[in-house]
C-alpha atoms as a PDB file:
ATOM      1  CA  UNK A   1     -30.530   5.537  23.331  1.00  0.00           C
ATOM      2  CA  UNK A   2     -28.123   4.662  20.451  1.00  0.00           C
ATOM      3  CA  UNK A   3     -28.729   6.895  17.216  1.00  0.00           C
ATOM      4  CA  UNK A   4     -27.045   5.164  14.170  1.00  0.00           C
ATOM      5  CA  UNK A   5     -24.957   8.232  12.236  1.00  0.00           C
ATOM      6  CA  UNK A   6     -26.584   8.666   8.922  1.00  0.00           C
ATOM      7  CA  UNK A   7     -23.818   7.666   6.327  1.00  0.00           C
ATOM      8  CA  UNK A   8     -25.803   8.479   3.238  1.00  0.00           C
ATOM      9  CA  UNK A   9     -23.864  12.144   2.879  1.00  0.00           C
ATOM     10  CA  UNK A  10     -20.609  11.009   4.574  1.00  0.00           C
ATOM     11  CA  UNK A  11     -18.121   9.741   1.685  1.00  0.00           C
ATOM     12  CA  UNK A  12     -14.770   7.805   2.418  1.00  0.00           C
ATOM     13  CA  UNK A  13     -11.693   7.303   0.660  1.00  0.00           C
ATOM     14  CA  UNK A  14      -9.451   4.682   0.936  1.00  0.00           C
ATOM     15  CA  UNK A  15      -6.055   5.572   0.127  1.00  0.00           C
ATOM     16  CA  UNK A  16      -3.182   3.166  -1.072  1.00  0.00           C
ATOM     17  CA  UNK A  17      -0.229   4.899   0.359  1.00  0.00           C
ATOM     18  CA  UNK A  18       2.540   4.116  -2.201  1.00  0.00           C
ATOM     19  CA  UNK A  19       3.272   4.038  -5.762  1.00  0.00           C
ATOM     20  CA  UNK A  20       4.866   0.776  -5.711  1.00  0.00           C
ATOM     21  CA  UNK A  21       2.749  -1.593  -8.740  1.00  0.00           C
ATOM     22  CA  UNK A  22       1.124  -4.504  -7.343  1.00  0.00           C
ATOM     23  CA  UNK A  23       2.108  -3.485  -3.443  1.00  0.00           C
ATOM     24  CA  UNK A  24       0.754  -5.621  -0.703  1.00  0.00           C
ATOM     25  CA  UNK A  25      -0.663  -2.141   0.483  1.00  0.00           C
ATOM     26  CA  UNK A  26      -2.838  -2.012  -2.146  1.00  0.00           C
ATOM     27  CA  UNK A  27      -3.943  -5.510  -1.222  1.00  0.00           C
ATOM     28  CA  UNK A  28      -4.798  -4.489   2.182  1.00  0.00           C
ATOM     29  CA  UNK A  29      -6.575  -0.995   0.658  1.00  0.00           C
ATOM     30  CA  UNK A  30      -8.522  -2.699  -1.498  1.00  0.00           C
ATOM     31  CA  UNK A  31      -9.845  -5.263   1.270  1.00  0.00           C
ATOM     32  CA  UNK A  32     -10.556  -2.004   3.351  1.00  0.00           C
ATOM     33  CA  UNK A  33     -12.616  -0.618   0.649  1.00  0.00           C
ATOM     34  CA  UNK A  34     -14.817  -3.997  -0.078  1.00  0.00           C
ATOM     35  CA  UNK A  35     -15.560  -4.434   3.352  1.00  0.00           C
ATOM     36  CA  UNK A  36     -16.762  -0.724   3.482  1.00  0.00           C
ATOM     37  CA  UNK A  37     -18.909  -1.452   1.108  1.00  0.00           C
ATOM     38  CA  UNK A  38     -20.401  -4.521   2.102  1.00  0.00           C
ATOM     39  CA  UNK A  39     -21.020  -2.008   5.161  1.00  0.00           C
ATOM     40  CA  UNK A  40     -23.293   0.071   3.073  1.00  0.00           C
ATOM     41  CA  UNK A  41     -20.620   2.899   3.164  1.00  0.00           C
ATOM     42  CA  UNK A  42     -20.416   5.091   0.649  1.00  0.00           C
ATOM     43  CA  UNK A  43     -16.444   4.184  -0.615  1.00  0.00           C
ATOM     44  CA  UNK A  44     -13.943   5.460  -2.880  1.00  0.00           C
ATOM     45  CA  UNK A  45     -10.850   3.901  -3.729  1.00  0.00           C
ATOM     46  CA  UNK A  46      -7.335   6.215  -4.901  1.00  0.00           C
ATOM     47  CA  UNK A  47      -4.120   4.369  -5.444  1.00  0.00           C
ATOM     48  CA  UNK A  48      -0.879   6.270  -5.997  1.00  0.00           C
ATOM     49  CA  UNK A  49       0.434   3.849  -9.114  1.00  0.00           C
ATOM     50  CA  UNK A  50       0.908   5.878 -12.055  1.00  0.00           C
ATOM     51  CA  UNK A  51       0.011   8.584 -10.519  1.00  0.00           C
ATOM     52  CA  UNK A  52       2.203  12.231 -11.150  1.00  0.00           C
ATOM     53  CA  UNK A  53       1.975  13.471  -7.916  1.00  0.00           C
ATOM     54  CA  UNK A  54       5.395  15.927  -8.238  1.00  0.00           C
ATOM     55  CA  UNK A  55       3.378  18.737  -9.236  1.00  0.00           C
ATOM     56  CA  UNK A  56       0.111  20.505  -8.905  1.00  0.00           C
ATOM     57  CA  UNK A  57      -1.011  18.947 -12.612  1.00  0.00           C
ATOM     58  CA  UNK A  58      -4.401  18.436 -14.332  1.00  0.00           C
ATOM     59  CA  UNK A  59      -4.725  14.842 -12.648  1.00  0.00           C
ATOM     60  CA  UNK A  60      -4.414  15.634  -9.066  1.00  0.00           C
ATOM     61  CA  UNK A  61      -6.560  18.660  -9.891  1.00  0.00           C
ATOM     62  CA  UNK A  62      -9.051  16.223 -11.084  1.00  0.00           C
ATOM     63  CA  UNK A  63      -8.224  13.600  -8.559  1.00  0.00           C
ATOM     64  CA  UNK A  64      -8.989  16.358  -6.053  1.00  0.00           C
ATOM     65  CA  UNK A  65     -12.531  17.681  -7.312  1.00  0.00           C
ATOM     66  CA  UNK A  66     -13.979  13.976  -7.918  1.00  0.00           C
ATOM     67  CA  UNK A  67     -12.561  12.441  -5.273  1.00  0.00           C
ATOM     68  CA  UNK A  68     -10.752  14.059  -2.496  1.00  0.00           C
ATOM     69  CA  UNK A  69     -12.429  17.344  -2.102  1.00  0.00           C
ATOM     70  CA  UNK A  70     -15.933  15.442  -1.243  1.00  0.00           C
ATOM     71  CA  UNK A  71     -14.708  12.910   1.094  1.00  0.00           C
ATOM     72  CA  UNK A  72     -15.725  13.202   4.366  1.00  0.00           C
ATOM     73  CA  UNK A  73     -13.636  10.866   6.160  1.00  0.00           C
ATOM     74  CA  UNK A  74      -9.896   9.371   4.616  1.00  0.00           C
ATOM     75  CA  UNK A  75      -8.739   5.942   5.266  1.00  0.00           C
ATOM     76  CA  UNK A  76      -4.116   6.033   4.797  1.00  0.00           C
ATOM     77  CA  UNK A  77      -2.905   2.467   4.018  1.00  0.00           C
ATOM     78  CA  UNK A  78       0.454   3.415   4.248  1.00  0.00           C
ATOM     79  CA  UNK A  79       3.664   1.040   4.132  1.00  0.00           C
ATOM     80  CA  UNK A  80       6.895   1.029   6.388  1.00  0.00           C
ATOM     81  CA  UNK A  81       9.574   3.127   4.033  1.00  0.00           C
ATOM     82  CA  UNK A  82      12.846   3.680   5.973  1.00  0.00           C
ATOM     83  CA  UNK A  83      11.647   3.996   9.383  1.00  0.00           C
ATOM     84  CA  UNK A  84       8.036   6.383   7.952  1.00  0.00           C
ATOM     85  CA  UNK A  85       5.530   6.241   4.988  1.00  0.00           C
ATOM     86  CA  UNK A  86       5.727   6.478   1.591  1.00  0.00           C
ATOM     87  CA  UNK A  87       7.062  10.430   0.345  1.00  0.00           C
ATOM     88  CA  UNK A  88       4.958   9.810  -2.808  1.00  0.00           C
ATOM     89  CA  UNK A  89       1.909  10.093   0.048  1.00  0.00           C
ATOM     90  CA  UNK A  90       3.678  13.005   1.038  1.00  0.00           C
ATOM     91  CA  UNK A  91       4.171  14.588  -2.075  1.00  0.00           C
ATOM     92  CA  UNK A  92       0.528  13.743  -3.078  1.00  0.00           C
ATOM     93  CA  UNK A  93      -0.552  16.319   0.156  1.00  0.00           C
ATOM     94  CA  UNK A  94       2.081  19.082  -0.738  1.00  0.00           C
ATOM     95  CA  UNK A  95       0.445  19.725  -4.156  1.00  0.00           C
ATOM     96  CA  UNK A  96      -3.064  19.989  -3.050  1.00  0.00           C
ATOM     97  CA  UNK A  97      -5.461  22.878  -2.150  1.00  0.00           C
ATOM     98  CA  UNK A  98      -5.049  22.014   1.483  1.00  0.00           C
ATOM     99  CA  UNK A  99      -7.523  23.553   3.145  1.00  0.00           C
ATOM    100  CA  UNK A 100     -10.216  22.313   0.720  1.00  0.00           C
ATOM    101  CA  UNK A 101      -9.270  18.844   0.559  1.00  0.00           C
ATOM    102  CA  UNK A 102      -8.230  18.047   3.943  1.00  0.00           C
ATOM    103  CA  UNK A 103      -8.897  20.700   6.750  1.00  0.00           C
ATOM    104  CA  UNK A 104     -11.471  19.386   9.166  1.00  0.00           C
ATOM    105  CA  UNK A 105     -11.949  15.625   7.453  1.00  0.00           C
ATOM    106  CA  UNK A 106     -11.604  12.448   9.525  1.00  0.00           C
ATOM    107  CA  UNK A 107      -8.636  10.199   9.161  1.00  0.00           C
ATOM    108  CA  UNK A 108      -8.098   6.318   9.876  1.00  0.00           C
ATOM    109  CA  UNK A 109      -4.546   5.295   9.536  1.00  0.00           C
ATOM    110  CA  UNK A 110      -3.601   1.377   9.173  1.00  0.00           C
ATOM    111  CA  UNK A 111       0.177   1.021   8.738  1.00  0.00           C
ATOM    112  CA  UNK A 112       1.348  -2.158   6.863  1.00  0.00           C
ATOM    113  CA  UNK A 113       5.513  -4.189   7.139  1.00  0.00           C
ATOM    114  CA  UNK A 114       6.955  -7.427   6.578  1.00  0.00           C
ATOM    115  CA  UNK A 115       8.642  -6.484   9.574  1.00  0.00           C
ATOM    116  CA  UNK A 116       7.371  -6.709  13.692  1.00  0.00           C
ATOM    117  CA  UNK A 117       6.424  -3.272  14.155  1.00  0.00           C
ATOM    118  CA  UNK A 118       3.370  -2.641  11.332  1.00  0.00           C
ATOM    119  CA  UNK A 119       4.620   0.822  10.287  1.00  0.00           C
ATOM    120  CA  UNK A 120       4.238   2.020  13.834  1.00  0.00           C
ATOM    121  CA  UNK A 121       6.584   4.955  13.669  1.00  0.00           C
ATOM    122  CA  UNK A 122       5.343   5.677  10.006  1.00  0.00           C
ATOM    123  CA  UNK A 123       1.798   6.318  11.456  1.00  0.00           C
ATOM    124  CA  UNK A 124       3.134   8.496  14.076  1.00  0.00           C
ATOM    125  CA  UNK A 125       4.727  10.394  11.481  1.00  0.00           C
ATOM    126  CA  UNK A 126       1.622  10.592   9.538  1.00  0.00           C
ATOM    127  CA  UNK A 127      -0.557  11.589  12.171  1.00  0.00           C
ATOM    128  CA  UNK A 128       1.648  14.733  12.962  1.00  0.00           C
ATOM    129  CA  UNK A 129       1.273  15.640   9.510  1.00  0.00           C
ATOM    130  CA  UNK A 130      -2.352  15.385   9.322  1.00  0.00           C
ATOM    131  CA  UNK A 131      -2.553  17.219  12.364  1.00  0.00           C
ATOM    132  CA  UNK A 132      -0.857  20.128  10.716  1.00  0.00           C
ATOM    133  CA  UNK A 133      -2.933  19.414   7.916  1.00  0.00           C
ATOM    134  CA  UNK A 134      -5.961  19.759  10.545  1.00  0.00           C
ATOM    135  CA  UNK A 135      -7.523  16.653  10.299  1.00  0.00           C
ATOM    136  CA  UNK A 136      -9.182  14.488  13.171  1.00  0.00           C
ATOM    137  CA  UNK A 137      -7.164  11.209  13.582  1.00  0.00           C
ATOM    138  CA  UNK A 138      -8.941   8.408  14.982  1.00  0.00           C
ATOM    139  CA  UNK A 139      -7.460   6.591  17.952  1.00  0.00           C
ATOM    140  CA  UNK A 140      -7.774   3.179  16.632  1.00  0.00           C
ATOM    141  CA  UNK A 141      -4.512   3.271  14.485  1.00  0.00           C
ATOM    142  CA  UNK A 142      -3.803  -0.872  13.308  1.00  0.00           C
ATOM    143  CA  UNK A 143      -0.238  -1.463  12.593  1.00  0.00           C
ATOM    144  CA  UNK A 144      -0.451  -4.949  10.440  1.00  0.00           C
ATOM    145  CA  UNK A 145       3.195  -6.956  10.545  1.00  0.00           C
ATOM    146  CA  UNK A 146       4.316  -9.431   8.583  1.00  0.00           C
ATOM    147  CA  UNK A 147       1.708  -8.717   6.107  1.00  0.00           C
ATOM    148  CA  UNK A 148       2.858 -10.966   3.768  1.00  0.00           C
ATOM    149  CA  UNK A 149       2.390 -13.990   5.680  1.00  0.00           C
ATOM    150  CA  UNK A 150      -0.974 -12.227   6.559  1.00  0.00           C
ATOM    151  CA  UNK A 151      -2.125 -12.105   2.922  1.00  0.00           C
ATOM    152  CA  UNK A 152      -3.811 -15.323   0.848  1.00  0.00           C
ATOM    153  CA  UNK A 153      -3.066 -15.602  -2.834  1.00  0.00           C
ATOM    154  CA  UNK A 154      -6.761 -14.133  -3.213  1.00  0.00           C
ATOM    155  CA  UNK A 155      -6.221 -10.981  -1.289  1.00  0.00           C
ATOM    156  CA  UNK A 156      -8.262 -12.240   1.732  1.00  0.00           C
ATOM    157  CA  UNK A 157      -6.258 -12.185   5.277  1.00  0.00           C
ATOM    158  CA  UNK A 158      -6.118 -14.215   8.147  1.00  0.00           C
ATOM    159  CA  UNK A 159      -9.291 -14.281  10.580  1.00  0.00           C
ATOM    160  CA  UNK A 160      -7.875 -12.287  13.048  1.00  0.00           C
ATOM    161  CA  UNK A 161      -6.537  -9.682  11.188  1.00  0.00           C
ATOM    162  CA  UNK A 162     -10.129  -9.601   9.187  1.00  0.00           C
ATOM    163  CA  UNK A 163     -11.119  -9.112  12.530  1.00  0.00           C
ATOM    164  CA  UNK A 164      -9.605  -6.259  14.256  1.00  0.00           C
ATOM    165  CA  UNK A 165      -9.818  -4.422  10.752  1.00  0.00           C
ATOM    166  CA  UNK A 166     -13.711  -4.847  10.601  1.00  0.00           C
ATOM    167  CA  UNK A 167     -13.724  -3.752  14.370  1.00  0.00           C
ATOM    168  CA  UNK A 168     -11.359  -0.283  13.818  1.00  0.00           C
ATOM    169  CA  UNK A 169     -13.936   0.280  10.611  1.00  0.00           C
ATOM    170  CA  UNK A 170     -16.821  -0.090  13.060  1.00  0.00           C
ATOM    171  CA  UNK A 171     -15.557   2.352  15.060  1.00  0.00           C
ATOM    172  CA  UNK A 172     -14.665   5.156  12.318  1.00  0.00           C
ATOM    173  CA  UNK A 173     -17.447   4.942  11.128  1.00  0.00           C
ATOM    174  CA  UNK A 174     -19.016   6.045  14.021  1.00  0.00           C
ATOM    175  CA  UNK A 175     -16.259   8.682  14.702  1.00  0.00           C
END
């Protein structure tokens, strides 16, 4: 007997793992967080642009009690940056009340490059910090290369890529 998880209270957030203004990671975060909803998932979208994340300020306090704080489950879209991910994602964590924002939440990592490798080592890297932050990692971790010959001018991506993402969503959500 398969009993469908009730999603009603569960709330995810889908976070764009950079700073950089008009990113292809934000393209891929944002297609993550319409195809949660048309799942009937309760979604949230965050995206580092703009965002003072140097310092425990009013905004990441606020960032943290509407958002962050009542997720239940965190999607990282994070980019290749020098061999890892983004320290802006980084510095984001360092400044928040840890154990109230992510101790015990479910993550889903999808790393992003122009490159071959789709952020492999970068999602390694942010799995051992999430583990330290103790959060569940789901297996299912999608490295997506050569993203930009991935993406179409209206931020929809190739069939197969659409397809593996909607099947890794499938599955978190019933993580």
């Amino acid at each position: 007997m398969h009993i469908a998880p009730d999603m009603s209270s569960d709330i995810y957030t889908v976070i764009s793992g950079t700073n950089r203004p008009g990113s292809n990671t934000i393209r891929v975060a944002r297609l993550y967080y319409r195809l949660l909803k048309e799942k009937g998932v309760n979604a949230r979208f965050v995206t580092l642009e703009g965002m003072d994340v140097n310092s425990r300020n009013d905004a990441l306090r606020q960032l943290e009690k509407e958002v962050l704080i009542p997720s239940k489950k965190i999607i990282f879209v994070t980019p290749e940056y020098n061999g890892s991910f983004p320290g802006v994602l980084k510095a984001m964590m360092d400044h928040t009340d840890i154990e109230k924002v992510w101790w015990g939440k479910k993550a889903l990592l999808t790393g992003i490059s122009t490159g071959r490798a789709g952020n492999l080592r970068g999602m390694e890297h942010l799995t051992g910090v999430l583990h330290y932050l103790k959060m569940h990692v789901h297996h299912n971790k999608l490295p997506i290369s050569v993203v930009n010959k991935l993406l179409n001018g209206d931020d929809t991506i190739d069939a197969g890529t659409l397809k593996v993402i909607n099947e890794q969503l499938d599955e978190f959500i019933r993580f």
